[in-house]
C-alpha atoms as a PDB file:
ATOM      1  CA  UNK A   1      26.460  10.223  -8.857  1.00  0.00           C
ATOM      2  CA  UNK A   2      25.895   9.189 -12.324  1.00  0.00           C
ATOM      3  CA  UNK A   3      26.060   6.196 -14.315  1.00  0.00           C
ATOM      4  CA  UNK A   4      25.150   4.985 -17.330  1.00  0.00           C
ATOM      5  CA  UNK A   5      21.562   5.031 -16.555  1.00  0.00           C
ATOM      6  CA  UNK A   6      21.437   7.758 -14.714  1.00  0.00           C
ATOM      7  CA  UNK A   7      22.414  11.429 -14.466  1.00  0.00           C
ATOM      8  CA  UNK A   8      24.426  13.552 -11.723  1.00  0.00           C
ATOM      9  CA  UNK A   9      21.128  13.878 -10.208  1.00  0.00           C
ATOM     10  CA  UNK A  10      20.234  10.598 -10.010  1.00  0.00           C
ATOM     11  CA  UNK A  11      17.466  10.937 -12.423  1.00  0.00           C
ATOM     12  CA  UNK A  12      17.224   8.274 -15.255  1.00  0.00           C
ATOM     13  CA  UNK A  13      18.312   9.495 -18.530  1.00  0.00           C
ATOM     14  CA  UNK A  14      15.490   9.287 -21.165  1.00  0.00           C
ATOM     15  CA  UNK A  15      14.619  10.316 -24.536  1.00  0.00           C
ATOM     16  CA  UNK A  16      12.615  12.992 -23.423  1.00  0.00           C
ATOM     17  CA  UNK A  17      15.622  14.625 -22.495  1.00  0.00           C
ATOM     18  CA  UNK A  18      13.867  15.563 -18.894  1.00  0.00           C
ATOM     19  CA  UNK A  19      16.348  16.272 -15.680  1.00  0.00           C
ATOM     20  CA  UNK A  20      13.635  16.587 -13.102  1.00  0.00           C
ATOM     21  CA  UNK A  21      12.633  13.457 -11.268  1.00  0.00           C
ATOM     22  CA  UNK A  22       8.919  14.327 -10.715  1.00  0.00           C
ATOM     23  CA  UNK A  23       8.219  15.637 -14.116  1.00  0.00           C
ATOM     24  CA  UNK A  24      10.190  12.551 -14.924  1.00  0.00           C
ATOM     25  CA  UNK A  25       7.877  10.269 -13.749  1.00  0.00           C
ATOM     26  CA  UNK A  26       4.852  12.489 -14.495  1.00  0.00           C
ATOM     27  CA  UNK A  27       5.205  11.748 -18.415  1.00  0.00           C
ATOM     28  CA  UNK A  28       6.291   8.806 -18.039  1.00  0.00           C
ATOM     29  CA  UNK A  29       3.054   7.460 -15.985  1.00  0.00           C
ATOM     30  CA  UNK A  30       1.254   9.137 -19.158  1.00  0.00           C
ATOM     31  CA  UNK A  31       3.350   7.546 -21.633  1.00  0.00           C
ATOM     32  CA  UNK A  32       3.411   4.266 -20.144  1.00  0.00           C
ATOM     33  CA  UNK A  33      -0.605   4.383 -19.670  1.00  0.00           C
ATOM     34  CA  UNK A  34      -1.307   5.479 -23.656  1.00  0.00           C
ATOM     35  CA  UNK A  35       0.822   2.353 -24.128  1.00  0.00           C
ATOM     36  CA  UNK A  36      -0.513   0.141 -21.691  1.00  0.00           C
ATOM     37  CA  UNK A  37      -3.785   1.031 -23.535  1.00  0.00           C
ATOM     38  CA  UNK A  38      -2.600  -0.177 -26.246  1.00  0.00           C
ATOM     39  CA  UNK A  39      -2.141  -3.537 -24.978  1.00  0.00           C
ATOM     40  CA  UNK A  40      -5.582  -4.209 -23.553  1.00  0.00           C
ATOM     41  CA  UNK A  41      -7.258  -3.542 -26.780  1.00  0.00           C
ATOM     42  CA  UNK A  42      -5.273  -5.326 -28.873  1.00  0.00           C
ATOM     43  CA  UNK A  43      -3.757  -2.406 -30.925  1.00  0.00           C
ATOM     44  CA  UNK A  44      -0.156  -3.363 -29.725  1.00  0.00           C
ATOM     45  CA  UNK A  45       2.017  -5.908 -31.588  1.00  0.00           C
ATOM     46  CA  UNK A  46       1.719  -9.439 -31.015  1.00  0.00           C
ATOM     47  CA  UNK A  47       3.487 -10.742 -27.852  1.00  0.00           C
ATOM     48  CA  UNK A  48       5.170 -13.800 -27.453  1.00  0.00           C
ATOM     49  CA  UNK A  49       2.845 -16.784 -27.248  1.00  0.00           C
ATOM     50  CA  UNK A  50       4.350 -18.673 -23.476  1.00  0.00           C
ATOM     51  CA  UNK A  51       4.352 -16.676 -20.555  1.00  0.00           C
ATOM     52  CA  UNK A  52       7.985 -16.493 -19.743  1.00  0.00           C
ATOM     53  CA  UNK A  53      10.387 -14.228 -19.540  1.00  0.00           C
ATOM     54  CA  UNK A  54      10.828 -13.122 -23.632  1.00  0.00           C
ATOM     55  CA  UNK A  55       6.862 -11.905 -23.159  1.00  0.00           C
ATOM     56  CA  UNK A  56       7.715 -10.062 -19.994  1.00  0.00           C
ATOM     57  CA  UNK A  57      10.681  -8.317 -21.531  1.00  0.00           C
ATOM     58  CA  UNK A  58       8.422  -7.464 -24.524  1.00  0.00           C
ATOM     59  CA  UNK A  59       5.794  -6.288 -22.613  1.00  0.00           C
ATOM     60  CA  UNK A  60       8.006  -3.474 -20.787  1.00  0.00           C
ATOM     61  CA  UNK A  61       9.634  -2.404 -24.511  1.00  0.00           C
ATOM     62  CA  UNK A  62       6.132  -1.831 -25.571  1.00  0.00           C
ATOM     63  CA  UNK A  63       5.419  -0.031 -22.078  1.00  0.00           C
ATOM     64  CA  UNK A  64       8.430   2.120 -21.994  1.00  0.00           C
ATOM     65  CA  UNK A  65       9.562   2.900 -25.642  1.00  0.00           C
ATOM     66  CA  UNK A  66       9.095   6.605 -25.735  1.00  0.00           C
ATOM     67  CA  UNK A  67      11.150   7.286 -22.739  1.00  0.00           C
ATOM     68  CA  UNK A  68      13.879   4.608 -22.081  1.00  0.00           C
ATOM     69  CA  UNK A  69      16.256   3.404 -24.886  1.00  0.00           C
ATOM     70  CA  UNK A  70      16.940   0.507 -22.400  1.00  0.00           C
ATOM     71  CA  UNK A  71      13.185  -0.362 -22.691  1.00  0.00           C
ATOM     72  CA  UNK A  72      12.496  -4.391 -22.636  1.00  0.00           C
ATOM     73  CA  UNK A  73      16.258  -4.838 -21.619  1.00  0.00           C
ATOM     74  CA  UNK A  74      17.478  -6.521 -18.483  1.00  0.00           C
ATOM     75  CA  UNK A  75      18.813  -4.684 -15.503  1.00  0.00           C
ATOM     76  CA  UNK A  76      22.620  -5.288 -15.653  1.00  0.00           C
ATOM     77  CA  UNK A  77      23.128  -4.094 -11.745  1.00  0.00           C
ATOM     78  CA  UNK A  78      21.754  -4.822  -8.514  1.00  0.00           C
ATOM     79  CA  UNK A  79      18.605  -3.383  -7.042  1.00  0.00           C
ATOM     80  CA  UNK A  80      17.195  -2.920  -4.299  1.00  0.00           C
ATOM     81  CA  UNK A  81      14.140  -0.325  -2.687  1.00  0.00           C
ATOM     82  CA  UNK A  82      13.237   1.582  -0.039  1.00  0.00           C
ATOM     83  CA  UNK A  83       9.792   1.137   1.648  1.00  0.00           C
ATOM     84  CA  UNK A  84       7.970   3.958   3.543  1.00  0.00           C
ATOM     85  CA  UNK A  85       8.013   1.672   7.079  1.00  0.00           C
ATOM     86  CA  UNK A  86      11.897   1.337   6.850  1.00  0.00           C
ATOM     87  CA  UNK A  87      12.757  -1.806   5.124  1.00  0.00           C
ATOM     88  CA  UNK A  88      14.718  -2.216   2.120  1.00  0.00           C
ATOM     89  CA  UNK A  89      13.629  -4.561  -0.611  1.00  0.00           C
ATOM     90  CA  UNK A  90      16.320  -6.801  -2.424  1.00  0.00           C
ATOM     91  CA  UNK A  91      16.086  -8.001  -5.741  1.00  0.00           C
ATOM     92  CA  UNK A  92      17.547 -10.709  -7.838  1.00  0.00           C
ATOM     93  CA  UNK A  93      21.677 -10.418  -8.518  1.00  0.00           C
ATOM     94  CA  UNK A  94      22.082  -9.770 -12.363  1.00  0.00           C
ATOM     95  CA  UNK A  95      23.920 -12.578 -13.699  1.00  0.00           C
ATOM     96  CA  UNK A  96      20.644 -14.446 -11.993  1.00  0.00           C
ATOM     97  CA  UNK A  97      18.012 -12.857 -13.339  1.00  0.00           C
ATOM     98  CA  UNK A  98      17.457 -15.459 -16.763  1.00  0.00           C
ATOM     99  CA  UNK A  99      17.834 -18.821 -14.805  1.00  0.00           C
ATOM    100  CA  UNK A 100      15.437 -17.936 -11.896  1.00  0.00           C
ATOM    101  CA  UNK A 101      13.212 -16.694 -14.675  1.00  0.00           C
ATOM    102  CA  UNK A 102      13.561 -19.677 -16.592  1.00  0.00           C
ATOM    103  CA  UNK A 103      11.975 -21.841 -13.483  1.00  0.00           C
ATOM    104  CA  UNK A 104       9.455 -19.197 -12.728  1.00  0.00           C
ATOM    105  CA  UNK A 105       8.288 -19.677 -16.352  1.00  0.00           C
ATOM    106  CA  UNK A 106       7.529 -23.888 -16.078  1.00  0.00           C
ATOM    107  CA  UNK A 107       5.286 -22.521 -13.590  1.00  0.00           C
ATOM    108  CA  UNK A 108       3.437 -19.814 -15.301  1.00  0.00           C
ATOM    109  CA  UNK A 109       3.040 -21.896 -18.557  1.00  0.00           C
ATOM    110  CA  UNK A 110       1.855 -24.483 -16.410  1.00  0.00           C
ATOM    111  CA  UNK A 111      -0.445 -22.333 -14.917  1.00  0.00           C
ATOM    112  CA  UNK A 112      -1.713 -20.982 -18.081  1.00  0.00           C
ATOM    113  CA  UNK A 113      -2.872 -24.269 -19.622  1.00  0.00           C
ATOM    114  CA  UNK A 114      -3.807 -26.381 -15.860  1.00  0.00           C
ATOM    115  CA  UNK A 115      -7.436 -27.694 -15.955  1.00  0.00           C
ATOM    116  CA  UNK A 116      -9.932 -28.005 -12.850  1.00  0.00           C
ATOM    117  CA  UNK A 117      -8.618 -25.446 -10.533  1.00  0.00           C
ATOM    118  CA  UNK A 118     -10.657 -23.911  -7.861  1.00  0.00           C
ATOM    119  CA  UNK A 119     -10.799 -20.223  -7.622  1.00  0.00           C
ATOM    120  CA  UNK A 120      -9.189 -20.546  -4.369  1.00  0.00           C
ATOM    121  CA  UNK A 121      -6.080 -22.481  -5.746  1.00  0.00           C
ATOM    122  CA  UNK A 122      -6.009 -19.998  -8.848  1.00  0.00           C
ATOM    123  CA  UNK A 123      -5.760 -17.162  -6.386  1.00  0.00           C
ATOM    124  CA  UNK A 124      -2.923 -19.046  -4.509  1.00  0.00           C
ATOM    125  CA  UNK A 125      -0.530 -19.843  -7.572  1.00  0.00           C
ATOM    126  CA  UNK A 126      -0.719 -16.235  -8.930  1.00  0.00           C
ATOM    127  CA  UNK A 127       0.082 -15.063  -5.341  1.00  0.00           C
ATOM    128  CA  UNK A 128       2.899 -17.399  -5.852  1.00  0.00           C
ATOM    129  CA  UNK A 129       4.002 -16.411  -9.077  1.00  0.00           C
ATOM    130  CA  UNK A 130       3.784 -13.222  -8.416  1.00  0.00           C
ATOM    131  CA  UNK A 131       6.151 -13.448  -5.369  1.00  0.00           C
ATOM    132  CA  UNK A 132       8.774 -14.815  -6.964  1.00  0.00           C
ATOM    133  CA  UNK A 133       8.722 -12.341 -10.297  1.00  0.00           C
ATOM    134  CA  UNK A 134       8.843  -9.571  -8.028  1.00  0.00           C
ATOM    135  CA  UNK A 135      11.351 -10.502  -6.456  1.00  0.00           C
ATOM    136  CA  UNK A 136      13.642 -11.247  -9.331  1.00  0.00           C
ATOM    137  CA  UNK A 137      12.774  -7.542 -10.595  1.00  0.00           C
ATOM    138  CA  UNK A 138      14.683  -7.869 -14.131  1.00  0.00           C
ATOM    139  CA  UNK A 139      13.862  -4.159 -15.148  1.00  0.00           C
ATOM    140  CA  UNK A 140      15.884  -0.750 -13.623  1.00  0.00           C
ATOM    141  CA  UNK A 141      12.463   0.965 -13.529  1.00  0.00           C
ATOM    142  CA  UNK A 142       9.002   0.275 -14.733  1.00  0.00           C
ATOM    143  CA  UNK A 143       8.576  -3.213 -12.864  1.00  0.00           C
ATOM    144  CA  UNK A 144       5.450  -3.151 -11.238  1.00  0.00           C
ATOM    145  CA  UNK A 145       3.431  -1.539 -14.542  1.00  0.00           C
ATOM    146  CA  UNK A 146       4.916  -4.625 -16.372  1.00  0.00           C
ATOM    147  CA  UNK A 147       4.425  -7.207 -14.018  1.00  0.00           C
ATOM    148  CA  UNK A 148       0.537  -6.145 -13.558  1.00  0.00           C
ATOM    149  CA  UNK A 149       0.131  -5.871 -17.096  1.00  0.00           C
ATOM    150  CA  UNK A 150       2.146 -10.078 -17.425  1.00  0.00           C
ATOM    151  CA  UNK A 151      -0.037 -11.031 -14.177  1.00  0.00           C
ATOM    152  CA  UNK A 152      -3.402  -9.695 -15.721  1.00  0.00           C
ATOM    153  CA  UNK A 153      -2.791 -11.485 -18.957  1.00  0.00           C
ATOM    154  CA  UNK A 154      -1.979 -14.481 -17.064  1.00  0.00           C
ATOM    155  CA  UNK A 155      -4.788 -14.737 -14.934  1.00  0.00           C
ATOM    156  CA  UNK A 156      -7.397 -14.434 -17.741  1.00  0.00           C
ATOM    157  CA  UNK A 157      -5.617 -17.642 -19.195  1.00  0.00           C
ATOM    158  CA  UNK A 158      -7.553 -19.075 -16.113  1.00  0.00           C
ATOM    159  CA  UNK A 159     -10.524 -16.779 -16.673  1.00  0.00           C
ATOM    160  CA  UNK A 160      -9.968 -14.426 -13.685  1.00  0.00           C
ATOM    161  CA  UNK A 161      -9.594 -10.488 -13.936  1.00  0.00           C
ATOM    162  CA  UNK A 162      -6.983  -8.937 -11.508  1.00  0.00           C
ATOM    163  CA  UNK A 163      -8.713  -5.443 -10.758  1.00  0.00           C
ATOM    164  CA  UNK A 164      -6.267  -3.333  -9.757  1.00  0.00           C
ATOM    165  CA  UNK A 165      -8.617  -0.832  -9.586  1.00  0.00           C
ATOM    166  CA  UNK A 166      -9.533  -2.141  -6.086  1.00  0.00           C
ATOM    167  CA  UNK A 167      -5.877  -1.993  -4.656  1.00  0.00           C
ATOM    168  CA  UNK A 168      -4.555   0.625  -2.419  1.00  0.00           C
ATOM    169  CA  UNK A 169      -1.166   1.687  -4.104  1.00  0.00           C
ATOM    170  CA  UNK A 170       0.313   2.223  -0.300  1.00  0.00           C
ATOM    171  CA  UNK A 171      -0.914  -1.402   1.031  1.00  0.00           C
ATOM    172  CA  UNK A 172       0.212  -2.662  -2.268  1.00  0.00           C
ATOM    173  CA  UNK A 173       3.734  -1.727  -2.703  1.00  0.00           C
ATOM    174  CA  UNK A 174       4.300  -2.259   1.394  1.00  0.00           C
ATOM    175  CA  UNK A 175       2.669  -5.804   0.716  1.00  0.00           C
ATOM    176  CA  UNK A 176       5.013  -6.430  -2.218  1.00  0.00           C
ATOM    177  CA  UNK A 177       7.898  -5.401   0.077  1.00  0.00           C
ATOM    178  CA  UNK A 178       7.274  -8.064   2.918  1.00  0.00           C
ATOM    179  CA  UNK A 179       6.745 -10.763   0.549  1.00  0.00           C
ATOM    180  CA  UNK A 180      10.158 -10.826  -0.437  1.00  0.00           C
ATOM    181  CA  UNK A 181      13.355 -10.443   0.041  1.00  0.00           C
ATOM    182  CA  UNK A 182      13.966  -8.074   2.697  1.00  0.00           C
ATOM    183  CA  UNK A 183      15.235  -6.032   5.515  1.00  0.00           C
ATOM    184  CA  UNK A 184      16.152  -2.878   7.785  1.00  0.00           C
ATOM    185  CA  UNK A 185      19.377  -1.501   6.607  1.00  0.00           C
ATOM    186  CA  UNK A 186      22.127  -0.257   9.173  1.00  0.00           C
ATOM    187  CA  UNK A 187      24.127   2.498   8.742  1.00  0.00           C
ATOM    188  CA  UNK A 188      23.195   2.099   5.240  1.00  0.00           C
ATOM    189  CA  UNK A 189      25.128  -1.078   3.963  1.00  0.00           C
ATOM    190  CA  UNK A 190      24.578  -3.424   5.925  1.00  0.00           C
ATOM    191  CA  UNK A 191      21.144  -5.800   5.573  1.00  0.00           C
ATOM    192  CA  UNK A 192      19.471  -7.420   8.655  1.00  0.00           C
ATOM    193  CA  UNK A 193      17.339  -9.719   7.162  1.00  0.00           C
ATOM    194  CA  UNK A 194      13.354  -9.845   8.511  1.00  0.00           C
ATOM    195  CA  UNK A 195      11.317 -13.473   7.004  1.00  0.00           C
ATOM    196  CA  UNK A 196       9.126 -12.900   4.058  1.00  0.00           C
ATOM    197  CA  UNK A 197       5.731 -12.261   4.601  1.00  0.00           C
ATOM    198  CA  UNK A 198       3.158 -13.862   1.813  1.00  0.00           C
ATOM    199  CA  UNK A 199       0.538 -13.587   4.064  1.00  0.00           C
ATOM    200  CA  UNK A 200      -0.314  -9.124   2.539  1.00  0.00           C
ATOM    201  CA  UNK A 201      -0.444  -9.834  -0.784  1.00  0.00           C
ATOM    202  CA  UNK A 202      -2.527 -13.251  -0.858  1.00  0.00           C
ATOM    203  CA  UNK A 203      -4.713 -11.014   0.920  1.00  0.00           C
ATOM    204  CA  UNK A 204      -5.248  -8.098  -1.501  1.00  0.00           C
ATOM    205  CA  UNK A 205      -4.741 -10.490  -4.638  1.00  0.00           C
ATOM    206  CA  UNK A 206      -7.355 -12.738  -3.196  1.00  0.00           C
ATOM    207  CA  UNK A 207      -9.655  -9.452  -3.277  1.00  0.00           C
ATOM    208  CA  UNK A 208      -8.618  -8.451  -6.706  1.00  0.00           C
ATOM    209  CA  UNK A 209      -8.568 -11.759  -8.735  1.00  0.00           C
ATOM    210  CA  UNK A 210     -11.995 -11.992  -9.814  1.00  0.00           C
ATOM    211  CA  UNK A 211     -14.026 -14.558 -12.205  1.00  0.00           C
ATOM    212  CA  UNK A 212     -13.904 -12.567 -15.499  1.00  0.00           C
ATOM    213  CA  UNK A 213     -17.653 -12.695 -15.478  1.00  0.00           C
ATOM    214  CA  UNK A 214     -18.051 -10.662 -12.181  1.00  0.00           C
ATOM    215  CA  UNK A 215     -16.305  -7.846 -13.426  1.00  0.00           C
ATOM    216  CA  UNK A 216     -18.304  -8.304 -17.340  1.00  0.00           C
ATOM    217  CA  UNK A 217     -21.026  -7.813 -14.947  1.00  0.00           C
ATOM    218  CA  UNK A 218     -19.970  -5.013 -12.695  1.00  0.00           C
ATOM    219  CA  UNK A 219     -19.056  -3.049 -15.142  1.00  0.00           C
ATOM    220  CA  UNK A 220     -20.210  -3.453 -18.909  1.00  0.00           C
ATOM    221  CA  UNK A 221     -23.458  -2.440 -20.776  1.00  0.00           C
ATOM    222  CA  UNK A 222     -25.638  -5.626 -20.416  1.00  0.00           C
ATOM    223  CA  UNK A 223     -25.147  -6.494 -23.903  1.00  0.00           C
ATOM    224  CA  UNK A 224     -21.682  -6.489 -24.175  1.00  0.00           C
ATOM    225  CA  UNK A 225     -21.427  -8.462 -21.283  1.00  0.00           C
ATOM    226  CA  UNK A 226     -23.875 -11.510 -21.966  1.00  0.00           C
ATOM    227  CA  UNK A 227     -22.145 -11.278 -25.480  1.00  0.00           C
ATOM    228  CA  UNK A 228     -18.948 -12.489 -23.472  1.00  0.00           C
ATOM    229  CA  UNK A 229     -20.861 -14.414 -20.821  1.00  0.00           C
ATOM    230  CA  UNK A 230     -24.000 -15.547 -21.911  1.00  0.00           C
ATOM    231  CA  UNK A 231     -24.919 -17.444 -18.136  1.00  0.00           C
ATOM    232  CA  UNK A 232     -25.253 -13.616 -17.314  1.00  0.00           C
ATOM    233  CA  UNK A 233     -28.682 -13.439 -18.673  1.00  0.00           C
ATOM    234  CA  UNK A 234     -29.734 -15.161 -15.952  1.00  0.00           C
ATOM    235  CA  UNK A 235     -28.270 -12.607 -13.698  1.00  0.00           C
ATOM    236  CA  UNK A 236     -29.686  -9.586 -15.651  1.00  0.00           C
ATOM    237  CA  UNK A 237     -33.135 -11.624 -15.915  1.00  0.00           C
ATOM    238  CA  UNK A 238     -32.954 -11.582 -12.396  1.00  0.00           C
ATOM    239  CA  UNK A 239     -31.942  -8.469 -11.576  1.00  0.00           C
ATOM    240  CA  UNK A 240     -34.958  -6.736 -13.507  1.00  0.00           C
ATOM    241  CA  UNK A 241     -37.509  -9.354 -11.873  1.00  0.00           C
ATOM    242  CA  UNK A 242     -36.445  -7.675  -8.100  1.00  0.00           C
ATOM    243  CA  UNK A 243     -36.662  -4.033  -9.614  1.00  0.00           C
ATOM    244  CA  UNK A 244     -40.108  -5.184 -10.602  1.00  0.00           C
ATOM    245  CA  UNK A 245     -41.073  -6.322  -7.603  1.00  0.00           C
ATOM    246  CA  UNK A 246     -39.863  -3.586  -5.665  1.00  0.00           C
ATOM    247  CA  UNK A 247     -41.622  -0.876  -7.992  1.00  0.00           C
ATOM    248  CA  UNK A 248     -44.812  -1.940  -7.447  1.00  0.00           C
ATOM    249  CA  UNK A 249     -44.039  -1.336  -2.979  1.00  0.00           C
ATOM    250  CA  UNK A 250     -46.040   1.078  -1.554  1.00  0.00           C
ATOM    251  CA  UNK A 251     -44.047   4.053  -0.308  1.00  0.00           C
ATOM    252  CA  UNK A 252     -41.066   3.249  -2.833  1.00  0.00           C
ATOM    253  CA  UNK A 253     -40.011   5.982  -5.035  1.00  0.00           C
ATOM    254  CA  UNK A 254     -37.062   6.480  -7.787  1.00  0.00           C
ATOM    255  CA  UNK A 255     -34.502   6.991  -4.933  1.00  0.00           C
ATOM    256  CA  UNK A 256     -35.441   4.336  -2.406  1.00  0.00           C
ATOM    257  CA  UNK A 257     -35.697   2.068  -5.809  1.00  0.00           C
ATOM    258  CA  UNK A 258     -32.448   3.093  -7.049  1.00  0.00           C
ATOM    259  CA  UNK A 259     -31.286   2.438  -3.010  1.00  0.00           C
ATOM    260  CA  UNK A 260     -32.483  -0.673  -2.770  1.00  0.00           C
ATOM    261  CA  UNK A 261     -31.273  -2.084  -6.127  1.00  0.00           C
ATOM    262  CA  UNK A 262     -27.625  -1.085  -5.665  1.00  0.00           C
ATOM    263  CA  UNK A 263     -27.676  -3.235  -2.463  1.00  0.00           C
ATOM    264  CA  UNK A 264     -29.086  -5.774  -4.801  1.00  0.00           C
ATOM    265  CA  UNK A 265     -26.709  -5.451  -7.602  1.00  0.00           C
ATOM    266  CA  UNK A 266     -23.829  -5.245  -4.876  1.00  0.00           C
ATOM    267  CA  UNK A 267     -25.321  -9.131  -3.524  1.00  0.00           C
ATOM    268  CA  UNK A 268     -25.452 -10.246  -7.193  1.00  0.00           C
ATOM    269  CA  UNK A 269     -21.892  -9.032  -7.852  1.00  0.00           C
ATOM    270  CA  UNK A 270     -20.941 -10.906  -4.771  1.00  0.00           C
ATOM    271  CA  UNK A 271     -22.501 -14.316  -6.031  1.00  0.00           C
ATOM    272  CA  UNK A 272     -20.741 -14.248  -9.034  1.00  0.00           C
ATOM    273  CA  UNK A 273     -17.415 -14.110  -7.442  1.00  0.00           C
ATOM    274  CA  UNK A 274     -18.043 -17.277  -5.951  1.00  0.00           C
ATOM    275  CA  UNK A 275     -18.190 -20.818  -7.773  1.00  0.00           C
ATOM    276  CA  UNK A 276     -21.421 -21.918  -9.274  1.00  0.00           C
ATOM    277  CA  UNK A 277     -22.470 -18.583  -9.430  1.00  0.00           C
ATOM    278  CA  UNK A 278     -25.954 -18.859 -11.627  1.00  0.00           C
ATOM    279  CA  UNK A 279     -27.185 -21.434  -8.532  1.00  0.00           C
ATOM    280  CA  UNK A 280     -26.131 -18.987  -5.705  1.00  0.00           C
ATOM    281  CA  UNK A 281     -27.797 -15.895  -7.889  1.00  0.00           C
ATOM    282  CA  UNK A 282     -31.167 -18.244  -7.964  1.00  0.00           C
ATOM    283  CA  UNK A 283     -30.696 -18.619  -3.973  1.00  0.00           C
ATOM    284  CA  UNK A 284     -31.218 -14.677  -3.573  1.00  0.00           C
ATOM    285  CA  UNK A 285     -34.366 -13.875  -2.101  1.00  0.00           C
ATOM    286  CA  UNK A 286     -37.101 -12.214  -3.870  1.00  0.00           C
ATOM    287  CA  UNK A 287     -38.728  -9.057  -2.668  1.00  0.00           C
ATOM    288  CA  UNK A 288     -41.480 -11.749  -0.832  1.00  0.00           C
ATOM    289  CA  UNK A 289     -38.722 -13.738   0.540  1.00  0.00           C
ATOM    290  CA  UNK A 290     -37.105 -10.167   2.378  1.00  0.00           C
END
């Protein structure tokens, strides 16, 4: 049926003028990810300062300009989705959406500027904020690509990295789904409700929200990333010291090297998601000490 937003097909209308839902969503994940580029380099315009809902909203404009005119608007409908195990996910009613985002942003600005949390109590709150943002869903499409994008720029306010890299986009979405607001739909109107779930997601987000220094570590050129983090000399200092050490063993060549020194890098990586990490990268053992 169509509608305003959508055609007879059920596809979104867009302003590349495309009818097919797969090729649909093909250029749009390419769009959206030139864009989304954009944004983590710092070649987008400036967003709104607070983390509330005006920077969300601009976030998703930038994200989805070339193919929605709606892009950065709110949803003016309900909405609700269908997970792969059966349930149905629902969302936020319209006239809602500002007001619940209004309280969910005292608590992302407070976030933002709160002093002396653990790791383990930053990892919570985002859990928490992300909950509730999800489930107010203000967008007809593009959500989650917006909401990672808000949640990553979030979390570095705290200096943690949300690598999304390491999510599974199956566990993710399902995770998302039982976290909320939710149930198993009969004869396809009626909702039986099933009790949100947080326990999925503070799982995988514990995984992915990482001190910004790990991943600087993980995954830049040295230089760059003791130019960032400059307590990560100790770490590369280190690092060469063991490759040293194991060198100079009798019976080690390149490959068993390069072996042994992934396993070491892996530890080191490790350490550094942890608190004090420059003390627990001095407590790993030398070659001697193995």
């Amino acid at each position: 049926m169509a509608s305003d937003l959508r055609d007879e097909n059920g596809v979104f209308r867009n302003k590349l003028g495309i009818s097919d839902r797969h090729e649909l969503k093909a250029a749009e994940y390419s769009l959206t990810s030139m864009r989304m580029a954009e944004l983590e380099t710092g070649r987008a315009p400036p967003l709104p300062q607070s983390f509330g809902l005006a920077r969300l909203e601009a976030i998703h404009g930038h994200l989805f300009q070339d193919v929605y005119e709606w892009a950065g608007k709110l949803r003016t409908t309900p909405s609700s989705k269908a997970a792969e195990n059966g349930l149905v996910s629902v969302f936020e009613n319209p006239d809602r959406i500002v007001s619940s985002w209004e309280k969910l942003a005292d608590r992302t600005q407070a976030f933002a500027v709160a002093t002396s949390l653990t790791i383990k109590q930053k990892r919570e709150e985002l859990t928490g904020i992300y909950i509730e943002a999800n489930r107010i869903h203000p967008f007809p499409e593009g959500n989650g690509r917006t909401l990672q994008t808000f949640m990553k720029q979030l979390a570095r306010e705290q200096g943690l990295e949300l690598d999304f890299t390491r999510a599974n986009a199956r566990d993710w979405n399902l995770a998302s789904a039982v976290s909320g607001t939710h149930g198993h739909l009969i004869d396809r109107q009626y909702l039986i409700p099933e009790p949100s779930n947080p326990g999925p997601i503070a799982k995988i987000i514990e995984q992915l929200a990482r001190p910004a220094r790990a991943l600087a570590f993980e995954k830049l050129p040295e230089a760059e990333a003791c130019s960032k983090f400059p307590e990560l000399r100790t770490a590369f200092d280190g690092l060469r010291a063991i490759e040293e050490q194991i060198r100079r063993r009798d019976g080690y060549g390149p490959k068993e090297v390069a072996s042994y020194m992934e396993q070491v890098r892996s530890e080191f990586v490790k350490r550094l998601d942890e608190p004090n990490p420059v003390e627990r990268i001095r407590q790993i053992p030398s070659d001697r000490e193995r």
